[in-house]
Protein backbone atom coordinates (compact mmCIF):
# COMPACT_ATOMS: atom_id res chain seq x y z
CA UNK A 1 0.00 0.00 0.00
CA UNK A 2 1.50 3.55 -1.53
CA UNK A 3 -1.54 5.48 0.11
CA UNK A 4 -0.76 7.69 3.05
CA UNK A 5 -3.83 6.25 4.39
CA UNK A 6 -5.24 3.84 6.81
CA UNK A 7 -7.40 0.69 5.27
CA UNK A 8 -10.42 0.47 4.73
CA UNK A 9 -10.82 3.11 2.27
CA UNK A 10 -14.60 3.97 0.62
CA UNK A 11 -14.58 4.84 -2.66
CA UNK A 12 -16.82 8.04 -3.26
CA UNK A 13 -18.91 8.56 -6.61
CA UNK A 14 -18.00 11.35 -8.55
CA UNK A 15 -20.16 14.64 -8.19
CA UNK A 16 -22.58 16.22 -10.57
CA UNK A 17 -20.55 18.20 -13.16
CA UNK A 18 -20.76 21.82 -12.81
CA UNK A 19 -21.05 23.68 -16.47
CA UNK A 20 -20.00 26.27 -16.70
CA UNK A 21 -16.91 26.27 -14.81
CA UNK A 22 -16.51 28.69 -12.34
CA UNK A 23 -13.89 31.64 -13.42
CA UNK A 24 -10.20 30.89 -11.47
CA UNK A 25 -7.75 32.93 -10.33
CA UNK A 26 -6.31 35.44 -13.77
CA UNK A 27 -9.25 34.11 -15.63
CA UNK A 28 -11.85 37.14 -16.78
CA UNK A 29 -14.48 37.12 -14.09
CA UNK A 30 -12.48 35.34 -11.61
CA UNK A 31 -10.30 37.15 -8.63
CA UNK A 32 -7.53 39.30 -10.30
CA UNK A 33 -4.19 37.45 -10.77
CA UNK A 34 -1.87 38.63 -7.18
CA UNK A 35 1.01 36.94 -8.59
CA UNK A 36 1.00 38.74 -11.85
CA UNK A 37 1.02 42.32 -9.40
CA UNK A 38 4.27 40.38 -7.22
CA UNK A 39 6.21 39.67 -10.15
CA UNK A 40 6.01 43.25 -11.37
CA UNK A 41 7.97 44.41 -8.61
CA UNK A 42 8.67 41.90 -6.19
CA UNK A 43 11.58 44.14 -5.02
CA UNK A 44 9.30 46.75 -3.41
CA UNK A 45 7.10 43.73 -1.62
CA UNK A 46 6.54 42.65 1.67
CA UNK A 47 6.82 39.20 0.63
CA UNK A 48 10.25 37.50 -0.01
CA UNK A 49 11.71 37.87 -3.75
CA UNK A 50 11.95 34.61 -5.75
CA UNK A 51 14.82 32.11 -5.42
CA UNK A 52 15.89 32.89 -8.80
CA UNK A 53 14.60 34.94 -11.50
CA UNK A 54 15.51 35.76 -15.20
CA UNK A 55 13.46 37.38 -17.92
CA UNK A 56 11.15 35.62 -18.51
CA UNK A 57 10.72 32.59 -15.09
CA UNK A 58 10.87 33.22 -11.59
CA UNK A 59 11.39 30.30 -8.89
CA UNK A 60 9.13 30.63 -5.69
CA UNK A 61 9.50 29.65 -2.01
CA UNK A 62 6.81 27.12 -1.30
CA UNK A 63 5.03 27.47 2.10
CA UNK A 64 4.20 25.16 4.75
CA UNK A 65 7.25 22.81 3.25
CA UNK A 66 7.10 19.29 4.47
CA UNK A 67 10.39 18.36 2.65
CA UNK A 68 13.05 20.80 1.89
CA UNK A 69 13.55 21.30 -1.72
CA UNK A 70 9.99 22.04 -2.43
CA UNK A 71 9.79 24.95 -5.19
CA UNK A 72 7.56 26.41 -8.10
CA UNK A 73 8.49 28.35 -10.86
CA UNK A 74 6.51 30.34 -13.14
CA UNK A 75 6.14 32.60 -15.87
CA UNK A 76 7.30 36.13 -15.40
CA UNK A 77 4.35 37.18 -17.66
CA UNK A 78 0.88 36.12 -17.59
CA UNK A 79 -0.10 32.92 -19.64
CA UNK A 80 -2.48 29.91 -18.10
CA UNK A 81 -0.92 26.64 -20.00
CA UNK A 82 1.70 25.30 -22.18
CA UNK A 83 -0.67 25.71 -24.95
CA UNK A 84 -0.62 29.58 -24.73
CA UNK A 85 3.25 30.47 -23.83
CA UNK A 86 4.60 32.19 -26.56
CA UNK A 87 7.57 30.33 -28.65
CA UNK A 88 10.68 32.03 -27.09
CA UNK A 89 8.63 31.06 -23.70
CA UNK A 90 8.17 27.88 -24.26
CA UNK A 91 11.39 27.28 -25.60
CA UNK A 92 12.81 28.69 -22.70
CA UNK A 93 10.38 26.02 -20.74
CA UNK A 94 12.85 22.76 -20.87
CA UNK A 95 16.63 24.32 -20.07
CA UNK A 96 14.89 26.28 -17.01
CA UNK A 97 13.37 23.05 -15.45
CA UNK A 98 16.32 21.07 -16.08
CA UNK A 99 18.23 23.19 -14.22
CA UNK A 100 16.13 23.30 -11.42
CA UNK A 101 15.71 19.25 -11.35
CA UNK A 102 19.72 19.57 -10.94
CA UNK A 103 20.19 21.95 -8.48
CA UNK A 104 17.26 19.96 -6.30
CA UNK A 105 19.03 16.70 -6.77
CA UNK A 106 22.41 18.57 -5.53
CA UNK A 107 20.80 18.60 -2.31
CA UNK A 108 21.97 15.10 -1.39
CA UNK A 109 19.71 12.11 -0.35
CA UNK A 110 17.04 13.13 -3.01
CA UNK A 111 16.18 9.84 -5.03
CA UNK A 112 13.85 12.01 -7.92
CA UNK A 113 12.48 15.02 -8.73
CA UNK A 114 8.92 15.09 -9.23
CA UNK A 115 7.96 17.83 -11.44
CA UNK A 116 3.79 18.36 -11.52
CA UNK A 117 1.24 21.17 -13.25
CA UNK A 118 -1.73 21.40 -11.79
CA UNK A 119 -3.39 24.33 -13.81
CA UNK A 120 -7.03 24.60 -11.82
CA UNK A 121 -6.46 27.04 -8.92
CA UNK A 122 -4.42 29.90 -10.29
CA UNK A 123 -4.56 30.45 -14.62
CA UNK A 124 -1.10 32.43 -14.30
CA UNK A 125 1.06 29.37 -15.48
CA UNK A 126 3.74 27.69 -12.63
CA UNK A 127 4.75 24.23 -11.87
CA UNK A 128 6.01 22.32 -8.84
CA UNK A 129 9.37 20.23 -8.12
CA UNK A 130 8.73 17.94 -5.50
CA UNK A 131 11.92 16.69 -4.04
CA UNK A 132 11.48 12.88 -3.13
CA UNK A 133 13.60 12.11 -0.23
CA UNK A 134 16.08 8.87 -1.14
CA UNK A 135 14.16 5.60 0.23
CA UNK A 136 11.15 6.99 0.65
CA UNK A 137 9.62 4.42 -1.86
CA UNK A 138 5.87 4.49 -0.84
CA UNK A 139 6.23 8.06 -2.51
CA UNK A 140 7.01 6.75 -5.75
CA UNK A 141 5.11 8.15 -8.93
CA UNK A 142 1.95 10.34 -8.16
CA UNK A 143 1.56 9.34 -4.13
CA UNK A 144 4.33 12.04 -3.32
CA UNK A 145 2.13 15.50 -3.20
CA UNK A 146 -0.59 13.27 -0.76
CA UNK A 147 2.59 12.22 1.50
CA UNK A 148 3.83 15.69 1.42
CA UNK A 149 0.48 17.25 2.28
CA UNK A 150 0.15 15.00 5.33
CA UNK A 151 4.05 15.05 6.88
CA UNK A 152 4.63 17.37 9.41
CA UNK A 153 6.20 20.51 8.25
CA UNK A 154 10.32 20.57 7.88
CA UNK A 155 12.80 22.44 10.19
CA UNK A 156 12.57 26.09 9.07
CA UNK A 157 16.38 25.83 9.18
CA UNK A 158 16.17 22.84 6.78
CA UNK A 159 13.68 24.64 4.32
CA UNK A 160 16.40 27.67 4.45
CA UNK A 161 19.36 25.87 3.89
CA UNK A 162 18.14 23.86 1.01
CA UNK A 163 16.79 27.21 -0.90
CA UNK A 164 19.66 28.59 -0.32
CA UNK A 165 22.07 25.86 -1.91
CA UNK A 166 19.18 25.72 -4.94
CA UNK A 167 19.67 29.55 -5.37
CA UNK A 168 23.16 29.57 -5.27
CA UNK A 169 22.80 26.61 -8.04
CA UNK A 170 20.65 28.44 -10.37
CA UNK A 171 22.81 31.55 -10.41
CA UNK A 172 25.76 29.45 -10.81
CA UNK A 173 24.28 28.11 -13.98
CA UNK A 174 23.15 31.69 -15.19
């Protein structure tokens, strides 16, 4: 058993579609796009500045980190999928993430890097690097967000040190 679950476990029937979809995050109609405001001039906000940042990506502190290593990156611009990045974007896309998978597995005792897009919160486009810690096999494949939502959160100290070493590591590669 990969779940981070107790047996038994009830499987739930799906609920009644909803048509239209409600408007997310960016989307016309939805709540304006905060990140799109932060990336404008991160330098002047409260909040911390990226990891990393070039033209055109940005890499992003995750909150409430379970395992150290945890990052997003997005688009310095506003675009909701692959499908609508423009070409110099997009071509941009593969180098940027590979470079982030390496300076994660730099780390030490990280086995993979999980990288995941979940587009239905927020339509300003990002993706997440999950770290998975070396052993930790019940993590394997897609059980390593639902572990990581239900460890207890990592040493502050821990989260700092290991964004530190992956910011060094992407400004090393600049």
């Amino acid at each position: 058993m990969t779940l981070p679950y107790a047996e038994p476990l009830v499987r739930r029937e799906p609920q009644p579609r909803v048509i239209p979809e409600p408007p997310r995050v960016g989307e016309p109609g939805g709540p304006h796009c905060g990140l799109c405001d932060w990336l404008a001039d991160f330098e002047h906000s409260e909040h911390r500045p990226p990891l990393w940042y070039d033209d055109n990506w940005a890499l992003c502190r995750a909150t409430g980190v379970t395992i150290p290593g945890l990052v997003w990156l997005t688009s310095r611009t506003h675009h909701d999928s692959f499908a609508d990045l423009p070409d110099e974007l997009a071509q941009s896309y593969g180098p940027v993430v590979a470079r982030v998978e390496r300076a994660i597995l730099a780390l030490g005792d990280i086995a993979r890097v999980h990288v995941y897009r979940w587009g239905d919160g927020s339509a300003h486009f990002h993706v997440w690097f999950y770290p998975r810690p070396l052993g930790m096999l019940e993590a394997r494949r897609e059980m390593l967000p639902l572990w990581a939502e239900l460890m207890p959160e990592a040493p502050q100290e821990a989260v700092a040190d290991a964004e530190a070493k992956i910011a060094a590591a992407m400004a090393e590669t600049a």
